[in-house]
PDB file of N, CA and C in Angstrom:
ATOM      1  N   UNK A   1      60.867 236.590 108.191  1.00  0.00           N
ATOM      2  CA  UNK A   1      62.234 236.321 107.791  1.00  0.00           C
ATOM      3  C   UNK A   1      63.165 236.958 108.807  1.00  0.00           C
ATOM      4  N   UNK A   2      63.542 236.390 109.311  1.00  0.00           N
ATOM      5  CA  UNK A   2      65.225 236.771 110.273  1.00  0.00           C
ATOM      6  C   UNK A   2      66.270 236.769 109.414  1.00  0.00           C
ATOM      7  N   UNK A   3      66.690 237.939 109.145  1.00  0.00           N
ATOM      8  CA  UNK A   3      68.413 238.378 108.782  1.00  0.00           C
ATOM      9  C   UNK A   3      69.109 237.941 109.112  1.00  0.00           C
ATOM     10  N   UNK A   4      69.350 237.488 110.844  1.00  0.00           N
ATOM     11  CA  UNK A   4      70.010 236.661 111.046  1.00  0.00           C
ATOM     12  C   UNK A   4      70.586 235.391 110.689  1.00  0.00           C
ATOM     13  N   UNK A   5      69.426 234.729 110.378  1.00  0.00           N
ATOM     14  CA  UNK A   5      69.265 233.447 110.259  1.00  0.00           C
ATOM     15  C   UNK A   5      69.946 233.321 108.743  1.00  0.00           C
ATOM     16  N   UNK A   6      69.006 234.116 108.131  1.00  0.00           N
ATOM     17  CA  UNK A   6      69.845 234.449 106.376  1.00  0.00           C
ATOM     18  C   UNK A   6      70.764 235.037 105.994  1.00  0.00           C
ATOM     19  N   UNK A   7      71.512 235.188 106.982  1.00  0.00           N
ATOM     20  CA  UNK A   7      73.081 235.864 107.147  1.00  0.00           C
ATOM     21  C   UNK A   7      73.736 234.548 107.645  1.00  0.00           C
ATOM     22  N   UNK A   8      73.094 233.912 108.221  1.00  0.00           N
ATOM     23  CA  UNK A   8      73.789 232.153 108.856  1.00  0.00           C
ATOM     24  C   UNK A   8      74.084 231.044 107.978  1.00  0.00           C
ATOM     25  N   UNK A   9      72.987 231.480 106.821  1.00  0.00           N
ATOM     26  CA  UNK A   9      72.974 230.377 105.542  1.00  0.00           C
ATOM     27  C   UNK A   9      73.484 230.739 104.677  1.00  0.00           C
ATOM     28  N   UNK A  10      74.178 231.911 104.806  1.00  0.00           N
ATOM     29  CA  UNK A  10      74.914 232.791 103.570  1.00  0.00           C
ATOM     30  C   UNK A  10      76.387 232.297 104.205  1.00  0.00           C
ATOM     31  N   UNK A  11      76.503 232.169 105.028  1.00  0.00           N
ATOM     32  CA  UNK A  11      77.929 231.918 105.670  1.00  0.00           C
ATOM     33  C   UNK A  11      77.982 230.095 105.842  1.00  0.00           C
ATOM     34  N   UNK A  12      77.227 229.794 105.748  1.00  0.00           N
ATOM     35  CA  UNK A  12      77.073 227.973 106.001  1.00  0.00           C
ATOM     36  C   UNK A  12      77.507 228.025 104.092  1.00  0.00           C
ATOM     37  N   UNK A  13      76.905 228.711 102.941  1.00  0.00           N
ATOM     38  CA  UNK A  13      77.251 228.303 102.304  1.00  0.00           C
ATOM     39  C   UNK A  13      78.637 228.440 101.509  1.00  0.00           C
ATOM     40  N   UNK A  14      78.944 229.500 102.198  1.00  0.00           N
ATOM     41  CA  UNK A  14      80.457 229.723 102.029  1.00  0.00           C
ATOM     42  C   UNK A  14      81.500 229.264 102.327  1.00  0.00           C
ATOM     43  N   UNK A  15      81.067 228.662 103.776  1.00  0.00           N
ATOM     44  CA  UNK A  15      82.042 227.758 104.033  1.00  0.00           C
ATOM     45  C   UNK A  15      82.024 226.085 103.614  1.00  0.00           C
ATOM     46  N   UNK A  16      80.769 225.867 103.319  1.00  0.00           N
ATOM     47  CA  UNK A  16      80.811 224.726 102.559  1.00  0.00           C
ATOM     48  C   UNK A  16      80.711 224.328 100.900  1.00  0.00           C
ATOM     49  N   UNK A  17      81.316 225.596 100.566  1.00  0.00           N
ATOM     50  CA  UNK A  17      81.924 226.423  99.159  1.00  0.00           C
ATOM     51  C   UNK A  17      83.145 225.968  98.903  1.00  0.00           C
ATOM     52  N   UNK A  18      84.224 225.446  99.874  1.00  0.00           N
ATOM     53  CA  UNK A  18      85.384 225.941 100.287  1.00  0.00           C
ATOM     54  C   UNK A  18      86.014 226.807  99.235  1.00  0.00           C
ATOM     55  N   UNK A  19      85.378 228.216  98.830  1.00  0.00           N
ATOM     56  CA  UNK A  19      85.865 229.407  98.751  1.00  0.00           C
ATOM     57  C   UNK A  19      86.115 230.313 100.207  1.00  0.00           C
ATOM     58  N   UNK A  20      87.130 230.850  99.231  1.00  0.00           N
ATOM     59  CA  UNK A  20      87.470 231.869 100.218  1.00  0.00           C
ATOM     60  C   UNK A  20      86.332 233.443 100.374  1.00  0.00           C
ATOM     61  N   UNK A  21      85.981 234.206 100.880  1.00  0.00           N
ATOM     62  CA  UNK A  21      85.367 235.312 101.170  1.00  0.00           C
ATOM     63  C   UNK A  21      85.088 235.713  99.669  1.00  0.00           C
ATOM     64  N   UNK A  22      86.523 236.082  99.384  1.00  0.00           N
ATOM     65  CA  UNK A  22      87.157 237.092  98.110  1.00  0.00           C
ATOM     66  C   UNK A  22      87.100 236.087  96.767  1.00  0.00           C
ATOM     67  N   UNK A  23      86.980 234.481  97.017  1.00  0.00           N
ATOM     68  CA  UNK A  23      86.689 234.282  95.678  1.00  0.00           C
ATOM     69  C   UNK A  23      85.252 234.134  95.511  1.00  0.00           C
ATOM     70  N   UNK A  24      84.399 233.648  96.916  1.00  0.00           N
ATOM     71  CA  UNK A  24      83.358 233.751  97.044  1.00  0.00           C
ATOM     72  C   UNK A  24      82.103 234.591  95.941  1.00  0.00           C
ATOM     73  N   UNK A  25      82.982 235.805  96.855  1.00  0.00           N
ATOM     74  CA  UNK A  25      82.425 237.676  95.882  1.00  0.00           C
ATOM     75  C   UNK A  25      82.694 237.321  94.410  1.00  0.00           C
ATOM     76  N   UNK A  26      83.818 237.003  93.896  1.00  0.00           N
ATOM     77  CA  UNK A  26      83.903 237.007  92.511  1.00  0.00           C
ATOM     78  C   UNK A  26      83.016 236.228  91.973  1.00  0.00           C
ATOM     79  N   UNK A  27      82.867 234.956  92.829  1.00  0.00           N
ATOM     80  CA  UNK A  27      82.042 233.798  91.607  1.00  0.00           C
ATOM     81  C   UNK A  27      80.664 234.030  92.147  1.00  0.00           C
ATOM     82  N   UNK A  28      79.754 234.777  92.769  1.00  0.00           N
ATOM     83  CA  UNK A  28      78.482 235.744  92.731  1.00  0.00           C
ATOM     84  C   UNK A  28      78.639 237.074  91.446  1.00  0.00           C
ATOM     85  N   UNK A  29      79.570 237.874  91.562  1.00  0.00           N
ATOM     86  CA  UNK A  29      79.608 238.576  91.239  1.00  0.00           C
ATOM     87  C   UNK A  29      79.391 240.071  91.639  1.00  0.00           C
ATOM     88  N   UNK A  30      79.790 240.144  92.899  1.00  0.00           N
ATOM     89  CA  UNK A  30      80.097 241.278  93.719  1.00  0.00           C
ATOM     90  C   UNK A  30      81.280 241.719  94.788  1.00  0.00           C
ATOM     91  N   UNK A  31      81.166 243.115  94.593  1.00  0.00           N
ATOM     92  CA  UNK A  31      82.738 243.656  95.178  1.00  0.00           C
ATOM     93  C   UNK A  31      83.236 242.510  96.511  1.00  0.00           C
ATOM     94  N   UNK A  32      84.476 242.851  96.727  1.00  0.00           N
ATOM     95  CA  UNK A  32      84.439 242.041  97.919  1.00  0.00           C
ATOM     96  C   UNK A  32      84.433 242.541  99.397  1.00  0.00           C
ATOM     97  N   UNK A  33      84.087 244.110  99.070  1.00  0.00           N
ATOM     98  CA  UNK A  33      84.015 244.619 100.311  1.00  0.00           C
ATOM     99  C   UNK A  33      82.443 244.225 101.062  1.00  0.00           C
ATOM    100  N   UNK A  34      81.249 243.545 100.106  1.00  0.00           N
ATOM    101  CA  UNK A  34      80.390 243.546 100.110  1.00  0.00           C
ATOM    102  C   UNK A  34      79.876 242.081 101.008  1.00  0.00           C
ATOM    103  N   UNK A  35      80.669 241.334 100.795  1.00  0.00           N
ATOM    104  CA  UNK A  35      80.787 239.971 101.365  1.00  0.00           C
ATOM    105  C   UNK A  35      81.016 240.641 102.701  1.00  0.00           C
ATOM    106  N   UNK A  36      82.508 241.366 102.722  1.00  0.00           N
ATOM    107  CA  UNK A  36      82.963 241.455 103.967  1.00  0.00           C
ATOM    108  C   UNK A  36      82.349 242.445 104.963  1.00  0.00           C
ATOM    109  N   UNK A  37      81.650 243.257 104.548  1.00  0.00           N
ATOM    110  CA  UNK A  37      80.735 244.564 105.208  1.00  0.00           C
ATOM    111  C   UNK A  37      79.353 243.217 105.593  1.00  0.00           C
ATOM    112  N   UNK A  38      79.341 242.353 105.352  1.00  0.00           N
ATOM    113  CA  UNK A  38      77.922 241.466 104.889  1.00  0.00           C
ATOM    114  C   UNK A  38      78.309 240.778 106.696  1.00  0.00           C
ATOM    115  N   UNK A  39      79.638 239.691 106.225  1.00  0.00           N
ATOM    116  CA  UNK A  39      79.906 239.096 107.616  1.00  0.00           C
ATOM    117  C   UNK A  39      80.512 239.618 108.474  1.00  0.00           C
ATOM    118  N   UNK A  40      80.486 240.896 108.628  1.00  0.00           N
ATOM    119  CA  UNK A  40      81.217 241.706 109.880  1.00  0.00           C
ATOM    120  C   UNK A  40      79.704 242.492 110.165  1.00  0.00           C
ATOM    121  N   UNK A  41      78.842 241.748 109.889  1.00  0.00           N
ATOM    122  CA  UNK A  41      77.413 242.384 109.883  1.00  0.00           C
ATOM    123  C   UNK A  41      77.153 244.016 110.279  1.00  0.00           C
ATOM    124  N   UNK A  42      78.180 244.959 109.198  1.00  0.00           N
ATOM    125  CA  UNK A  42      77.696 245.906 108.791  1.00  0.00           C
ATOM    126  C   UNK A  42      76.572 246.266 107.945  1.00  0.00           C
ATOM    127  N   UNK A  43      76.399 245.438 107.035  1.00  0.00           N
ATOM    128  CA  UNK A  43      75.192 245.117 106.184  1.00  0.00           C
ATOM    129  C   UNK A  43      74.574 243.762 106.721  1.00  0.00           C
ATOM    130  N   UNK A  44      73.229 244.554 106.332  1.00  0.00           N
ATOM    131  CA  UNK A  44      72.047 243.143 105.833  1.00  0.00           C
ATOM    132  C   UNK A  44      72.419 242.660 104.814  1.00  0.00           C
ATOM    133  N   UNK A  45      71.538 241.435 104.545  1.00  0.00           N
ATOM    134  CA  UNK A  45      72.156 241.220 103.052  1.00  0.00           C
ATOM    135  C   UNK A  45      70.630 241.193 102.367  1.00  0.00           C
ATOM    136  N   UNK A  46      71.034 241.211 101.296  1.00  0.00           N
ATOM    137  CA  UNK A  46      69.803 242.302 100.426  1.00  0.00           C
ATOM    138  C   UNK A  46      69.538 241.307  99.614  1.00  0.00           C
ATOM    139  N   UNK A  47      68.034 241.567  99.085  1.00  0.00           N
ATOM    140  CA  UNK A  47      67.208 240.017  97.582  1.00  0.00           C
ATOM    141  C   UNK A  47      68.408 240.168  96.651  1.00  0.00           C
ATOM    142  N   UNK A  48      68.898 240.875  96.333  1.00  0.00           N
ATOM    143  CA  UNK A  48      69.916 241.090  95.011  1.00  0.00           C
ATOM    144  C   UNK A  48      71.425 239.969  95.502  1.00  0.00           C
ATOM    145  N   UNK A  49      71.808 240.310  96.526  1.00  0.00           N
ATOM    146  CA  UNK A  49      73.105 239.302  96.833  1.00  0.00           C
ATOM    147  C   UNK A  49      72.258 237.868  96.747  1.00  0.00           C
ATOM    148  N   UNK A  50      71.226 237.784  97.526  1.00  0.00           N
ATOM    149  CA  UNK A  50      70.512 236.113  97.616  1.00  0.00           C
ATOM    150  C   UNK A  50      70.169 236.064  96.462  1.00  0.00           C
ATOM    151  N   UNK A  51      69.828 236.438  95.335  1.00  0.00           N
ATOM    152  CA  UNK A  51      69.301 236.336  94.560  1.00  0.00           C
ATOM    153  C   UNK A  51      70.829 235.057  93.054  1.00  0.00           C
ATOM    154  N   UNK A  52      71.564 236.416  93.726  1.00  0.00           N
ATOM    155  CA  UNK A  52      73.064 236.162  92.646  1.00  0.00           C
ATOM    156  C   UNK A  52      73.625 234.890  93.428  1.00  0.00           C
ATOM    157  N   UNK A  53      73.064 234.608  95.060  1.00  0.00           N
ATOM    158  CA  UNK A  53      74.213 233.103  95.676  1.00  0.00           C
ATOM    159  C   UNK A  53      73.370 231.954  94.524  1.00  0.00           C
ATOM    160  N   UNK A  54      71.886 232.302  94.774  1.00  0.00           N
ATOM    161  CA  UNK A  54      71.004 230.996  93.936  1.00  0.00           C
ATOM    162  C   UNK A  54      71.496 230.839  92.911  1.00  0.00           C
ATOM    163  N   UNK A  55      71.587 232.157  91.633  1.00  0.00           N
ATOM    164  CA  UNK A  55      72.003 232.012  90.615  1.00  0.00           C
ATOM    165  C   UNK A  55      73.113 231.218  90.632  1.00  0.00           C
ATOM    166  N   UNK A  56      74.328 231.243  91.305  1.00  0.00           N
ATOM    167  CA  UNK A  56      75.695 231.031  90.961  1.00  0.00           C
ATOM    168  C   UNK A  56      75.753 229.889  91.479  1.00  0.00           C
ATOM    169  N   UNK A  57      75.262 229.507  92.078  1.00  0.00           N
ATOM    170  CA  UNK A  57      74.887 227.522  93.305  1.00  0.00           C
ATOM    171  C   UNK A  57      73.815 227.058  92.764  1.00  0.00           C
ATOM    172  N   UNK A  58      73.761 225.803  92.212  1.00  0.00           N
ATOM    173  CA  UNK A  58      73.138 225.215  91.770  1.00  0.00           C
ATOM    174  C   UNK A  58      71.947 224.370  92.594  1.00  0.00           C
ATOM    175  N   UNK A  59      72.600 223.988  94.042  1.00  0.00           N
ATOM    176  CA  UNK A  59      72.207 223.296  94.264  1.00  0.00           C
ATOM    177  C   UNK A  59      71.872 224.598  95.830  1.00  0.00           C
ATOM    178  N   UNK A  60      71.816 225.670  95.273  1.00  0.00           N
ATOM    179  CA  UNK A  60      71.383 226.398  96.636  1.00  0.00           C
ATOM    180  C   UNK A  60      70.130 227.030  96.060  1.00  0.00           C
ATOM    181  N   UNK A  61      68.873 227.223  96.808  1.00  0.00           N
ATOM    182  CA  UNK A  61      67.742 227.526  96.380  1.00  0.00           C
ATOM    183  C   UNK A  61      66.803 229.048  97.142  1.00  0.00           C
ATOM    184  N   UNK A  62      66.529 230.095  96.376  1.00  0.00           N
ATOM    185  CA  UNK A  62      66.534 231.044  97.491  1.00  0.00           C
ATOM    186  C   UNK A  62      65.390 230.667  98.638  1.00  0.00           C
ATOM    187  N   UNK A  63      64.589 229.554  98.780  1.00  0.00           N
ATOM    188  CA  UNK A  63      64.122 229.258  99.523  1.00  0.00           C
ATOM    189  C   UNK A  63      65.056 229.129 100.788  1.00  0.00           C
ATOM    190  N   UNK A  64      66.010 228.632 100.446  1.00  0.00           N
ATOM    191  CA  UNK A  64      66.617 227.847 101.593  1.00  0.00           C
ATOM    192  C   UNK A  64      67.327 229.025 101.883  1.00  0.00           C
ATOM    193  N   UNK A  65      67.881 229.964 101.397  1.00  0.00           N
ATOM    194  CA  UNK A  65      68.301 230.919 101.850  1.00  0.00           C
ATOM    195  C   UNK A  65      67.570 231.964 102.419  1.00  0.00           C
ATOM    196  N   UNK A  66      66.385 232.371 102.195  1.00  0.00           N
ATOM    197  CA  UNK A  66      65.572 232.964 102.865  1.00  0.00           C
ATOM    198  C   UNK A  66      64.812 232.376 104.031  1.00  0.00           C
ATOM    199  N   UNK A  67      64.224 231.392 103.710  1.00  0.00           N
ATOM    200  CA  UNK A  67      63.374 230.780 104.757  1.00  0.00           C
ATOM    201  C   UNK A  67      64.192 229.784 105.828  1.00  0.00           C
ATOM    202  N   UNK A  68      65.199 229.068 104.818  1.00  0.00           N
ATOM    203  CA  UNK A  68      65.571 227.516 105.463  1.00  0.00           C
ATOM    204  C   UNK A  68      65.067 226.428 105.309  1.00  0.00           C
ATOM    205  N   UNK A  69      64.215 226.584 103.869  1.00  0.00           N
ATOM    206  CA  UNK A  69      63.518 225.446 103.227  1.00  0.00           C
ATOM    207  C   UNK A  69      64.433 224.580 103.035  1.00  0.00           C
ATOM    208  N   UNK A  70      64.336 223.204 103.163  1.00  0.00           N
ATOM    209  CA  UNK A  70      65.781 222.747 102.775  1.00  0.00           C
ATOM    210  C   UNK A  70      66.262 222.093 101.611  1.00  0.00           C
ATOM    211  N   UNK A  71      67.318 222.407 101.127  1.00  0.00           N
ATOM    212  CA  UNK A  71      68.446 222.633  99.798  1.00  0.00           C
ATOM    213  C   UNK A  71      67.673 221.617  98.927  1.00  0.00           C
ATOM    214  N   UNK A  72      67.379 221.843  98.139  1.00  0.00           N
ATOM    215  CA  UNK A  72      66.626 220.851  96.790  1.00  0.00           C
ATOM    216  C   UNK A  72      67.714 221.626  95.943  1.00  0.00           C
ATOM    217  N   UNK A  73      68.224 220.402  94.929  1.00  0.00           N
ATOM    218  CA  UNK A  73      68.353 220.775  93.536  1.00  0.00           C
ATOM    219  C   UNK A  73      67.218 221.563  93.018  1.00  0.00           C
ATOM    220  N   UNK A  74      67.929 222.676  92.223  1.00  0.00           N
ATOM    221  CA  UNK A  74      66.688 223.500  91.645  1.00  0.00           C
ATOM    222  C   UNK A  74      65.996 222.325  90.294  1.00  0.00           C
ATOM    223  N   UNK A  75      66.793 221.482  89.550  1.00  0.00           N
ATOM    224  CA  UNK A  75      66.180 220.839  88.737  1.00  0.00           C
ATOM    225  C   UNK A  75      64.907 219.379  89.270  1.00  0.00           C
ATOM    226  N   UNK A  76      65.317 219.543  90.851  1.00  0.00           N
ATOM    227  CA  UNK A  76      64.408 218.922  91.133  1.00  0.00           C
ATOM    228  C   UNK A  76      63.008 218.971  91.959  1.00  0.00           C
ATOM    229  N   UNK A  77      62.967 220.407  91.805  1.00  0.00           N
ATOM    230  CA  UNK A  77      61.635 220.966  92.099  1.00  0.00           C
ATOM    231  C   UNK A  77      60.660 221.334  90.911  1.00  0.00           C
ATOM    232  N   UNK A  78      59.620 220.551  91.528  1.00  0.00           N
ATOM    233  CA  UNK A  78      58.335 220.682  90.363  1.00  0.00           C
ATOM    234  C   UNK A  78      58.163 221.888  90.306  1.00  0.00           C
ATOM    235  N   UNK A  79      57.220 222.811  88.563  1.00  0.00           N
ATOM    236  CA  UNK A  79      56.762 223.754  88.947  1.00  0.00           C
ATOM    237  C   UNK A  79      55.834 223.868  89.739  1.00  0.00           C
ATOM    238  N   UNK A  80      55.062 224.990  89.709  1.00  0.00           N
ATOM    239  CA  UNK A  80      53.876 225.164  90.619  1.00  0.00           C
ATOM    240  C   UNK A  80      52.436 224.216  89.666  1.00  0.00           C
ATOM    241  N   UNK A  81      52.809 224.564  88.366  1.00  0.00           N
ATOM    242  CA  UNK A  81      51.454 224.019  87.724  1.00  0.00           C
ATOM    243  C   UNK A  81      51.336 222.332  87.892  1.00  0.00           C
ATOM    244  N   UNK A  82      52.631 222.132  88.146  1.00  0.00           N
ATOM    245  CA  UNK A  82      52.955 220.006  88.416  1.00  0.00           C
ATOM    246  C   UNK A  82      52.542 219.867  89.583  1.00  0.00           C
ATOM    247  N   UNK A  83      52.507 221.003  90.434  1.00  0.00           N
ATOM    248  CA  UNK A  83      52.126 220.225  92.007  1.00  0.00           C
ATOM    249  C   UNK A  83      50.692 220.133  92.470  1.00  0.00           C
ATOM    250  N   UNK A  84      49.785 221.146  91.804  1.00  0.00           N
ATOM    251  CA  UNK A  84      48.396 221.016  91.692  1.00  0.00           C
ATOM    252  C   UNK A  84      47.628 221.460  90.276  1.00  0.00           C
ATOM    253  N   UNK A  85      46.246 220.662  90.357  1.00  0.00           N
ATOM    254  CA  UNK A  85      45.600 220.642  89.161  1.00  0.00           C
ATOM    255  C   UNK A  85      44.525 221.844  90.216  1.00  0.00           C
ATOM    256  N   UNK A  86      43.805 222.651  89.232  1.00  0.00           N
ATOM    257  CA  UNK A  86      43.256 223.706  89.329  1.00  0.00           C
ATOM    258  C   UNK A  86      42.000 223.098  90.210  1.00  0.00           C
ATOM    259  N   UNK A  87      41.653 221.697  90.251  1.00  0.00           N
ATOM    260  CA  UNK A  87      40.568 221.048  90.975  1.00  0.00           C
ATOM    261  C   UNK A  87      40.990 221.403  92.350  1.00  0.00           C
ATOM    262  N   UNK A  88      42.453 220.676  92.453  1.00  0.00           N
ATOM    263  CA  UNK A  88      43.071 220.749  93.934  1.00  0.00           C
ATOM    264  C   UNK A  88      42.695 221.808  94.513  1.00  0.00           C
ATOM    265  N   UNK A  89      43.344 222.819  93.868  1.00  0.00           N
ATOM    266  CA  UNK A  89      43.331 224.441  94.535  1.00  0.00           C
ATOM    267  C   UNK A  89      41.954 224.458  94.992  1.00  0.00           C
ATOM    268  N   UNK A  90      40.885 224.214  93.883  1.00  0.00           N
ATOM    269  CA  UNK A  90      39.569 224.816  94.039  1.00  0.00           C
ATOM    270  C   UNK A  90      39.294 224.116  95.542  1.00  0.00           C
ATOM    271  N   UNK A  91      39.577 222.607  95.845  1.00  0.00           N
ATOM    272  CA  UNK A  91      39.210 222.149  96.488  1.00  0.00           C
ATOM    273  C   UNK A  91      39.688 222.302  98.342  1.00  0.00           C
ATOM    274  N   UNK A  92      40.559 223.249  98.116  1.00  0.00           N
ATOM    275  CA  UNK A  92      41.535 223.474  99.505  1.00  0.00           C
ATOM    276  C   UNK A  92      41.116 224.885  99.648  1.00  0.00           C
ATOM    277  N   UNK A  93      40.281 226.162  98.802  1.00  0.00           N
ATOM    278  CA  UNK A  93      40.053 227.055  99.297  1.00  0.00           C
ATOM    279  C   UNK A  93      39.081 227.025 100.063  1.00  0.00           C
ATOM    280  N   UNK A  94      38.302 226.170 100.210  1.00  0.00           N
ATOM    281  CA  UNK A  94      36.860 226.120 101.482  1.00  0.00           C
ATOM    282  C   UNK A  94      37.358 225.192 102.812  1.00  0.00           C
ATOM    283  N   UNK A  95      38.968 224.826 102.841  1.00  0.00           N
ATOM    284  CA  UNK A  95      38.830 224.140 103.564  1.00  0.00           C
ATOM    285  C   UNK A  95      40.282 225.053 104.176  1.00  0.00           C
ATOM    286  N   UNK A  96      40.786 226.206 103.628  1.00  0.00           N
ATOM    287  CA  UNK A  96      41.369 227.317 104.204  1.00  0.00           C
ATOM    288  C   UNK A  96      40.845 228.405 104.947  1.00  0.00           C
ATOM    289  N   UNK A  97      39.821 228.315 103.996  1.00  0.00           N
ATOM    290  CA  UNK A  97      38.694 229.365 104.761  1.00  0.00           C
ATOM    291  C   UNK A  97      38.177 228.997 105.941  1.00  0.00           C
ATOM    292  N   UNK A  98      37.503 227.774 106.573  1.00  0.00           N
ATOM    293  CA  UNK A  98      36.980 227.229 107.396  1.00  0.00           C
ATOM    294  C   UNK A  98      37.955 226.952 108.849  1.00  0.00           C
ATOM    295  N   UNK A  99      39.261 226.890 108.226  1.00  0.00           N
ATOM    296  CA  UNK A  99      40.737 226.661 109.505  1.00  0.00           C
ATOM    297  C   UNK A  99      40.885 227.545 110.016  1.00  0.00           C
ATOM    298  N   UNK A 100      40.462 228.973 110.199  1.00  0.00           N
ATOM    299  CA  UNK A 100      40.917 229.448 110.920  1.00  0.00           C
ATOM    300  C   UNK A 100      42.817 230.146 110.485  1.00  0.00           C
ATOM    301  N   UNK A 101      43.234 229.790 110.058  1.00  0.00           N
ATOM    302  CA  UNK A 101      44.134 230.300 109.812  1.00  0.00           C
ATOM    303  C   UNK A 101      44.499 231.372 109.828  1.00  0.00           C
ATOM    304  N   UNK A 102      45.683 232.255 109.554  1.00  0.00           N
ATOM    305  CA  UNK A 102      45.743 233.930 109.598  1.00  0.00           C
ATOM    306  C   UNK A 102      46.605 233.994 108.817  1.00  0.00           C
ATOM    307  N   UNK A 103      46.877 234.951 108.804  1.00  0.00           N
ATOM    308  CA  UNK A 103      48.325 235.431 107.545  1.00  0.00           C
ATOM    309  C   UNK A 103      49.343 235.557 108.551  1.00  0.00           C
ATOM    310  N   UNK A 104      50.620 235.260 108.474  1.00  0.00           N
ATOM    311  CA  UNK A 104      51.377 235.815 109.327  1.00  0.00           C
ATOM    312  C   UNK A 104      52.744 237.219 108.937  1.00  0.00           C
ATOM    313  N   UNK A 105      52.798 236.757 108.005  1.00  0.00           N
ATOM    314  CA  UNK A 105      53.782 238.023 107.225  1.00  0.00           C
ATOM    315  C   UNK A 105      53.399 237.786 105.613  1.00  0.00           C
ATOM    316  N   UNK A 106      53.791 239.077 104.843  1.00  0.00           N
ATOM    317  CA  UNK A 106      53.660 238.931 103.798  1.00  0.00           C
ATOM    318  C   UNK A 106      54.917 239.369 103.330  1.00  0.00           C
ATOM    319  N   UNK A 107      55.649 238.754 101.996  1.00  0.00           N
ATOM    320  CA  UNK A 107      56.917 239.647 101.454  1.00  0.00           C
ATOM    321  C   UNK A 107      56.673 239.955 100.531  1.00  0.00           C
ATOM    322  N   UNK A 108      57.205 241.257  99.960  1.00  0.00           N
ATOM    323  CA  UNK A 108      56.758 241.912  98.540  1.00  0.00           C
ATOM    324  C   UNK A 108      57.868 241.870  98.001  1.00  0.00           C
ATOM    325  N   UNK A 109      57.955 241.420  96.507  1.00  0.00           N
ATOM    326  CA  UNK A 109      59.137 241.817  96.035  1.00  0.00           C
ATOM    327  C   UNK A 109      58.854 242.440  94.457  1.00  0.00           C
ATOM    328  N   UNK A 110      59.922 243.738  94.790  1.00  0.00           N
ATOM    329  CA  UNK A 110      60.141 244.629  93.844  1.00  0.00           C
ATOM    330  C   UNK A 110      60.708 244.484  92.678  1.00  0.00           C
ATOM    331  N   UNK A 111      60.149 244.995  91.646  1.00  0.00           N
ATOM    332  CA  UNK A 111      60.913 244.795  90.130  1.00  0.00           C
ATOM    333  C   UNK A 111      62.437 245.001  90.629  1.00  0.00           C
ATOM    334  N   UNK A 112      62.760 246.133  90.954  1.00  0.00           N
ATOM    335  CA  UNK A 112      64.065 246.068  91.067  1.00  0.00           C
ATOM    336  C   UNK A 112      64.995 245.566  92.349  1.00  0.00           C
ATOM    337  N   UNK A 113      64.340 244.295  92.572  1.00  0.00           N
ATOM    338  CA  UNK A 113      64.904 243.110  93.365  1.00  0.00           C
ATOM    339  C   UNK A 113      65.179 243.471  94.874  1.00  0.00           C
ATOM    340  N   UNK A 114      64.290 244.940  95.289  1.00  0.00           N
ATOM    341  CA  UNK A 114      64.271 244.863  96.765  1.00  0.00           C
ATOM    342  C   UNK A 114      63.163 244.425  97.355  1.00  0.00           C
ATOM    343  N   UNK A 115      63.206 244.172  98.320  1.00  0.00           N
ATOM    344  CA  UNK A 115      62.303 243.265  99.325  1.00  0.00           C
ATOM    345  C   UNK A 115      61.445 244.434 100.040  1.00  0.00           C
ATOM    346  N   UNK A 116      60.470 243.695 101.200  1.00  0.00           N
ATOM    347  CA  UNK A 116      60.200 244.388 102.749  1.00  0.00           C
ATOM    348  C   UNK A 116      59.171 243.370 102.709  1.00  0.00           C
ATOM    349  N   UNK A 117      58.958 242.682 104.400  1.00  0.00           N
ATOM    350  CA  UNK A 117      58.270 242.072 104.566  1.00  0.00           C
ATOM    351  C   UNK A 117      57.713 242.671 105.729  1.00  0.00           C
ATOM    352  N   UNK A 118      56.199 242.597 105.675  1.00  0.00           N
ATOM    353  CA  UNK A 118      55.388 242.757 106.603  1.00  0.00           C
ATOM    354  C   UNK A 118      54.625 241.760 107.327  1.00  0.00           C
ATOM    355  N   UNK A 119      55.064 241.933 108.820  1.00  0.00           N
ATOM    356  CA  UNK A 119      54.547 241.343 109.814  1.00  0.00           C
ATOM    357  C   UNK A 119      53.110 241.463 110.321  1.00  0.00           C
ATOM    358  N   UNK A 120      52.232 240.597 110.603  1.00  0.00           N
ATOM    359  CA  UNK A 120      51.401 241.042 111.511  1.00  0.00           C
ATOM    360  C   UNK A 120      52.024 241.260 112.294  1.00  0.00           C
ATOM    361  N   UNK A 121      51.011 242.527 113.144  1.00  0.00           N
ATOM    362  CA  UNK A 121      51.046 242.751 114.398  1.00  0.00           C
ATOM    363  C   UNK A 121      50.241 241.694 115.819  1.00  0.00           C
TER     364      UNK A 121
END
């Protein structure tokens, strides 16, 4: 995950909010020094602010804010149990195992909504 990048989609969605900064903060629900410490990139911005843009945008998804998955209505994403039957899974772990593949980062997230993601080296 690049900060950057999720500091880019935090500001793409603000401006295509057409809120202002300060009403922005209100309709999340945080100070507004917090927005503004955010895009004067004194701060990172933290799972708890991304967390409250998803909540408050309907049509913003923290995928897309974290990763850059791109913007699905949240009502129009399947759950996880609609997208595979337990056969599927069974049937893609011997053929994960066999690719070669690696892990490349992992993100942990904390009960109390902080992050850290670890990179391979």
């Amino acid at each position: 995950m690049n900060k950057e990048t999720v500091l880019n989609r935090i500001k793409k969605t603000i401006e295509d909010s057409n809120l202002t900064n300060s009403e922005f903060a209100e309709k999340i629900g945080v100070p507004k020094s917090s927005i503004s410490h955010l895009l004067s990139e004194r701060n990172k911005p933290s799972l708890d602010l991304i967390t409250k843009i998803s909540e408050n945008f309907e049509e913003i998804t923290l995928d897309y804010l974290i990763f850059g998955v791109s913007e699905v209505k949240k009502d129009k994403i399947k759950p996880f149990n609609d997208l595979f039957s337990y056969q599927d899974i069974d049937n893609t772990k011997d053929s994960v195992k066999e690719s070669n593949n690696r892990v490349k980062s992992i993100i942990i997230i904390y009960e109390n909504n902080k992050f850290e993601q670890i990179d391979r080296l």
